[in-house]
C-alpha atoms as a PDB file:
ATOM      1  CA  UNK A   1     117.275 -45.833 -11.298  1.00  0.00           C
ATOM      2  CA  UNK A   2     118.035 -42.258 -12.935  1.00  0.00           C
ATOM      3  CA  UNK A   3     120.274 -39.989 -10.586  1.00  0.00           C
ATOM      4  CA  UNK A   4     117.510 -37.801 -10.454  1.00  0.00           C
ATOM      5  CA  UNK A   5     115.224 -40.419  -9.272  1.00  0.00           C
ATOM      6  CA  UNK A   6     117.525 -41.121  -6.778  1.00  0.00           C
ATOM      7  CA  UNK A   7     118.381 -37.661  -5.331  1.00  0.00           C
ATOM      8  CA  UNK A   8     114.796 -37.231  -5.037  1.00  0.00           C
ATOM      9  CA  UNK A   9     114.263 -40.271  -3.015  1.00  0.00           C
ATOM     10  CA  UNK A  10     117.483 -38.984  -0.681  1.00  0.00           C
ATOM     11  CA  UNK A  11     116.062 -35.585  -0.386  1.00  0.00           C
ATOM     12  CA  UNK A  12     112.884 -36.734   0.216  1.00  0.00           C
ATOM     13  CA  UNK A  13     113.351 -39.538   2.529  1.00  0.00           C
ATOM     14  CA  UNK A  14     115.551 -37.347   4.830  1.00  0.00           C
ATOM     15  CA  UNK A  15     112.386 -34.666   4.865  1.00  0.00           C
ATOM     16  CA  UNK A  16     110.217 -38.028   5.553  1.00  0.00           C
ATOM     17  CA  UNK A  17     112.225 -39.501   8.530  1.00  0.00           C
ATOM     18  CA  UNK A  18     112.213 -36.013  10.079  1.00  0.00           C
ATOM     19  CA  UNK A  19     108.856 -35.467   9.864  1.00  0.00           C
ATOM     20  CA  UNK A  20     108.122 -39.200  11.057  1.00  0.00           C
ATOM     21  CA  UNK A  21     110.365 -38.643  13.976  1.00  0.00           C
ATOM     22  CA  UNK A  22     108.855 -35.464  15.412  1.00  0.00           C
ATOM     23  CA  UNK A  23     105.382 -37.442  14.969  1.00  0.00           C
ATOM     24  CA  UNK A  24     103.894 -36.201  11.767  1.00  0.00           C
ATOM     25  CA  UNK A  25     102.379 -38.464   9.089  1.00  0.00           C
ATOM     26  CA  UNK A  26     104.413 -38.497   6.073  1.00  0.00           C
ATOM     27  CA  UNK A  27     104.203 -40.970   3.309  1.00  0.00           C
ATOM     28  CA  UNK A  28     107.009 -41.434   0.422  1.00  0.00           C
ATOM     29  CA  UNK A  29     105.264 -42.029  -2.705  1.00  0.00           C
ATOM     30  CA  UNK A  30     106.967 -44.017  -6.011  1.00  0.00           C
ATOM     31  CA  UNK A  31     106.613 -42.823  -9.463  1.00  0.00           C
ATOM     32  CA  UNK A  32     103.696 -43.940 -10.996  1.00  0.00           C
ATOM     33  CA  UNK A  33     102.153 -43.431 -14.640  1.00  0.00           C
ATOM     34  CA  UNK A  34      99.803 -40.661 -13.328  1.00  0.00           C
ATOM     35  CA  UNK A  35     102.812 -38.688 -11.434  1.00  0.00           C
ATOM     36  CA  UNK A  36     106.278 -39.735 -13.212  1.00  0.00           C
ATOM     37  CA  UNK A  37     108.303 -38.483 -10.060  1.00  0.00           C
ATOM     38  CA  UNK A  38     108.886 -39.327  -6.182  1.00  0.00           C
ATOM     39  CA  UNK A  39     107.202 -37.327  -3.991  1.00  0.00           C
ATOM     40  CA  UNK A  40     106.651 -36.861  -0.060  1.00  0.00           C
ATOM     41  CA  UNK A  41     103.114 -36.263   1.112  1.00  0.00           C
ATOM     42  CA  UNK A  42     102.829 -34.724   4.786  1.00  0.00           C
ATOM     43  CA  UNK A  43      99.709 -34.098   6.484  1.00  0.00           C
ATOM     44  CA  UNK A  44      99.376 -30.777   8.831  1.00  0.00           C
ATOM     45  CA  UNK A  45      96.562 -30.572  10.944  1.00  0.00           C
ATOM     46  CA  UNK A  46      94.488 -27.434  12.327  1.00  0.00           C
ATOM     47  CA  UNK A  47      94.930 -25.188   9.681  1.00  0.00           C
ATOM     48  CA  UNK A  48      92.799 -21.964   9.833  1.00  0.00           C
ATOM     49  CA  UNK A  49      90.192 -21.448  12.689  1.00  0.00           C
ATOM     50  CA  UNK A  50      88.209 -24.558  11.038  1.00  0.00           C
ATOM     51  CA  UNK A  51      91.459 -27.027  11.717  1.00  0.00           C
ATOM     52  CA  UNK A  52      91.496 -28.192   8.725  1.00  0.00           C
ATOM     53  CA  UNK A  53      93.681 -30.739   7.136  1.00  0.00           C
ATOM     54  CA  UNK A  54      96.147 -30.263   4.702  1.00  0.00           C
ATOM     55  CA  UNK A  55      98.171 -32.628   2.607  1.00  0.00           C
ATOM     56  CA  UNK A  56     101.579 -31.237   1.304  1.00  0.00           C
ATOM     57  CA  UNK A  57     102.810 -32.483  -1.848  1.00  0.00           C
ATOM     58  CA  UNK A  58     106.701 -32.257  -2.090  1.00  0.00           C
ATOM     59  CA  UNK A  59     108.409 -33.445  -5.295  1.00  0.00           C
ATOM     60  CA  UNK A  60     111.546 -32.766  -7.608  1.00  0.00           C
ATOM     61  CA  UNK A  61     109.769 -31.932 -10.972  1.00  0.00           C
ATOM     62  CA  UNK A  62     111.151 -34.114 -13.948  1.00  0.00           C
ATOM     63  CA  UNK A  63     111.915 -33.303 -17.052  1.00  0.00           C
ATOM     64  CA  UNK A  64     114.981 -30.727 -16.106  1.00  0.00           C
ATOM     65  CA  UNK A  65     118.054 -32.578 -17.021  1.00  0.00           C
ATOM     66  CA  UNK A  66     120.240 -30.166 -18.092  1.00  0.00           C
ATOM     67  CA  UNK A  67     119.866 -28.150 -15.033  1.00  0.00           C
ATOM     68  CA  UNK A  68     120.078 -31.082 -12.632  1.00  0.00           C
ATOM     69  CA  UNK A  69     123.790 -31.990 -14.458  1.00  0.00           C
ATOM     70  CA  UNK A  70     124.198 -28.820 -13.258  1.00  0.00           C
ATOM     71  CA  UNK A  71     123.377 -29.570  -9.731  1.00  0.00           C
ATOM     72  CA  UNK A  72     120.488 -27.550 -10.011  1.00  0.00           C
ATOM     73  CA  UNK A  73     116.717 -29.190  -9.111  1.00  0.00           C
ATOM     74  CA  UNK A  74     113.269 -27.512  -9.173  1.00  0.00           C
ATOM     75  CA  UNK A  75     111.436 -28.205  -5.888  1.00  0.00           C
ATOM     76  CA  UNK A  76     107.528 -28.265  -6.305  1.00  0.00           C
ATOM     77  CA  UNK A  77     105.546 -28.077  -3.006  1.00  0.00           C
ATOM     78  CA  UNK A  78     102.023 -28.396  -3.982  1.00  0.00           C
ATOM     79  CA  UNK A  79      98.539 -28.424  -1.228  1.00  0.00           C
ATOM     80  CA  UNK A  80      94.505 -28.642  -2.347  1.00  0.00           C
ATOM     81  CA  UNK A  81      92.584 -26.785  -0.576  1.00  0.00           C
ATOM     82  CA  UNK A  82      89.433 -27.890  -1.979  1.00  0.00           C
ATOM     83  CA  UNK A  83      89.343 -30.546  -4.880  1.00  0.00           C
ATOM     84  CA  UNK A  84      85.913 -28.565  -6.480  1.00  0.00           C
ATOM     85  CA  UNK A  85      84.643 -25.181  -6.213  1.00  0.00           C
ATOM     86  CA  UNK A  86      81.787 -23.730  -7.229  1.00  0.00           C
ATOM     87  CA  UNK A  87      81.933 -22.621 -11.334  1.00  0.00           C
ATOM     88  CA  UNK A  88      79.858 -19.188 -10.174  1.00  0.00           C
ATOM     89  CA  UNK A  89      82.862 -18.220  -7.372  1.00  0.00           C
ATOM     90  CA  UNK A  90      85.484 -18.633  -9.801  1.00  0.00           C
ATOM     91  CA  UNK A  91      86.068 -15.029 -10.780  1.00  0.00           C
ATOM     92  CA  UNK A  92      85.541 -14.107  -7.077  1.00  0.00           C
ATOM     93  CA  UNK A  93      88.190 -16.441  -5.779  1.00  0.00           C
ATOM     94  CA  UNK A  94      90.563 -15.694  -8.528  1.00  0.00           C
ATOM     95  CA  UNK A  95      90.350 -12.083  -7.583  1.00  0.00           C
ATOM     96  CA  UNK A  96      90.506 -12.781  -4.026  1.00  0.00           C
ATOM     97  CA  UNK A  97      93.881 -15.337  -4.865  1.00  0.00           C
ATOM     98  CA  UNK A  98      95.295 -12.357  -6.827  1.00  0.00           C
ATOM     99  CA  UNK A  99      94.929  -9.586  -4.214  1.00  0.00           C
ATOM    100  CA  UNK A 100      96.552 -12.332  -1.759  1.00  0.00           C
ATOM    101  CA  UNK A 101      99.248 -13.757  -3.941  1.00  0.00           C
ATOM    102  CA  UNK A 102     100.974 -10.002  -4.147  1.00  0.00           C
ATOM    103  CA  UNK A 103     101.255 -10.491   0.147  1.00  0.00           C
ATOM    104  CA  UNK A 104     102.872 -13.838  -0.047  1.00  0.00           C
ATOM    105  CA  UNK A 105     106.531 -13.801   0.768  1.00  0.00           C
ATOM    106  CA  UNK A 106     106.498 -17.384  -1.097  1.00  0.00           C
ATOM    107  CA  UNK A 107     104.269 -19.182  -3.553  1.00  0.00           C
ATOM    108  CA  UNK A 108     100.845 -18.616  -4.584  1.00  0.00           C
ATOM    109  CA  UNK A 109      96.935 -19.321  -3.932  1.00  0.00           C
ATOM    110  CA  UNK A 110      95.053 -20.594  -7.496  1.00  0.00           C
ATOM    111  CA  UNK A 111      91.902 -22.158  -8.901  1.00  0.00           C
ATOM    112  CA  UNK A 112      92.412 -24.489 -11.636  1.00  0.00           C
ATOM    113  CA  UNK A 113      89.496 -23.618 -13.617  1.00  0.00           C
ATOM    114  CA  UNK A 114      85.904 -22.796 -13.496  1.00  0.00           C
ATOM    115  CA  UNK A 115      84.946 -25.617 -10.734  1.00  0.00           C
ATOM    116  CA  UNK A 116      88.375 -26.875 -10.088  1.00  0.00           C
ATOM    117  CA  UNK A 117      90.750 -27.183  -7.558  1.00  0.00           C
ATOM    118  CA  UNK A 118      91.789 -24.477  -5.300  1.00  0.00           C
ATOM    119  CA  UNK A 119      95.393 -24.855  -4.146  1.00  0.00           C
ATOM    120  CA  UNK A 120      98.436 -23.632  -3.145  1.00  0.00           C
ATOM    121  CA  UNK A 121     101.754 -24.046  -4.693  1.00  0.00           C
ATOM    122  CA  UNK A 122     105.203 -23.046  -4.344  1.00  0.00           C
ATOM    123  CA  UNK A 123     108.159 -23.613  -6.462  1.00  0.00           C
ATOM    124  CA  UNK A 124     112.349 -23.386  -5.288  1.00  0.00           C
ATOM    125  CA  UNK A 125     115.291 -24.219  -7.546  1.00  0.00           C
ATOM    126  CA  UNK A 126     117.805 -25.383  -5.553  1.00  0.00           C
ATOM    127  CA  UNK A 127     121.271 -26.010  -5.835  1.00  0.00           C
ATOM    128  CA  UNK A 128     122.290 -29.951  -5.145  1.00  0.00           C
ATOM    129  CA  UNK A 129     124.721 -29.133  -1.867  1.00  0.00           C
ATOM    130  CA  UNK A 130     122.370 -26.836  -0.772  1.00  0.00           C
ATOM    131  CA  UNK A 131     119.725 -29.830   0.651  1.00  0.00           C
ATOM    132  CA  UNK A 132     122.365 -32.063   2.226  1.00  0.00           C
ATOM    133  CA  UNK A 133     122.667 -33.624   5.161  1.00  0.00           C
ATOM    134  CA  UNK A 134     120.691 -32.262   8.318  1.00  0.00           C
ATOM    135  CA  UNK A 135     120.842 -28.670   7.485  1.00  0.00           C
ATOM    136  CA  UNK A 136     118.996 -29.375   4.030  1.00  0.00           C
ATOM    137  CA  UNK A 137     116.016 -31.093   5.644  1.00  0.00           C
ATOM    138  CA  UNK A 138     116.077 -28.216   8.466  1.00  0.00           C
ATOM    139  CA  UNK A 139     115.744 -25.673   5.410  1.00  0.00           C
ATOM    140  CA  UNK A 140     112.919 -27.755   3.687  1.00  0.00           C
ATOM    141  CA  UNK A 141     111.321 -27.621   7.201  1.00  0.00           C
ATOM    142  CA  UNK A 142     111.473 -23.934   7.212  1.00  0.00           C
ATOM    143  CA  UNK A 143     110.391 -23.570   3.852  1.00  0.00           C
ATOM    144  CA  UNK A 144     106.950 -25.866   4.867  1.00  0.00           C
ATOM    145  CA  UNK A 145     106.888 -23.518   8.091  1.00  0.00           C
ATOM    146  CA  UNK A 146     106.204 -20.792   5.795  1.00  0.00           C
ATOM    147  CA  UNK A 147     103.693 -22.264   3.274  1.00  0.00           C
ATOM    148  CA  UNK A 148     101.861 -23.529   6.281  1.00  0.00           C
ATOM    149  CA  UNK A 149     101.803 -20.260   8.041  1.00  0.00           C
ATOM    150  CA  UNK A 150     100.192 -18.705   4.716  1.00  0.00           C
ATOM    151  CA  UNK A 151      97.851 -21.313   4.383  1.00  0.00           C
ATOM    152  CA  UNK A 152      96.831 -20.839   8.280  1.00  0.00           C
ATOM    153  CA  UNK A 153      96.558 -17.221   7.625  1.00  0.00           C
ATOM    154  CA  UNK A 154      94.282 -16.982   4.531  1.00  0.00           C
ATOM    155  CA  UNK A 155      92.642 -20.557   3.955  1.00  0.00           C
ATOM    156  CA  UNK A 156      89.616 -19.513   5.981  1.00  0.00           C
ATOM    157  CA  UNK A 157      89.081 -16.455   3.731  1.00  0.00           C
ATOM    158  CA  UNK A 158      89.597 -19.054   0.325  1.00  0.00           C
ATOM    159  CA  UNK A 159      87.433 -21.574   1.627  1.00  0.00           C
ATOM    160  CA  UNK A 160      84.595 -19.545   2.599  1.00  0.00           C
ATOM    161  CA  UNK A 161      84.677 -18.462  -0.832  1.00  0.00           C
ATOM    162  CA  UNK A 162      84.287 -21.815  -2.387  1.00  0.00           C
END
């Protein structure tokens, strides 16, 4: 196992056991040939006035050695919204993800391509010391806070557009 691999799987199974013990479903998933890296998947519920569901993808992206000698990691955070959309909205929601995306305090609303996925992503380097112990996972939590308070905010006004 890679030291990457296995900071990830630290990280990510402190975030997990939290999570877990405050009664939200949270699933570690192994590296696979379709996603190369560990990730945590966490389902929110009631999002938006529809309550929707919404899976958050949490994972160390590979591929960054150099920085991660350096104690440095890239933290990917990662929700769909919709797997398809409709090809004629796409310039509508692109515009609509635009005028949005320049009120977000963190991350950003997108559509794949013509048809695609609408999501939401956010991206964090992070320093090593800075995700230890119980005040790391308390930091990831308040990072999540955030994304899911955008995604309560404006997911009804994404997914009507869909």
């Amino acid at each position: 196992m890679t030291e990457s691999l296995s900071f990830a799987r630290s990280v990510l199974g402190g975030l997990h056991d939290y999570y877990g013990s405050h009664g939200i479903a949270a699933k570690l998933a192994e590296p696979d040939d379709e996603a190369p890296y560990a990730s945590l998947l966490i389902r929110f519920d009631e999002i938006g006035s529809g309550n929707e569901s919404v899976l958050l993808e949490m994972s160390f992206l590979p591929g960054l050695e150099e920085a991660e000698q350096a104690g440095v990691y890239l933290l990917q955070t990662f929700a769909v919204l919709r797997d398809r959309t409709a090809q004629e909205r796409y310039t509508s929601l692109v515009q609509i993800c635009a005028s949005l995306n320049l009120t977000l305090p963190i991350g950003a609303f997108g559509v794949s391509e013509p048809g695609g996925a609408l999501y939401f992503k956010h991206n964090a380097m992070l320093r090593a010391e800075w995700l230890e112990g119980e005040s790391g996972v308390q930091h990831l939590d308040r990072v999540n806070g955030l994304a899911l308070h955008q995604l309560h905010l404006y997911s009804d006004t994404l997914i009507a557009e869909v």
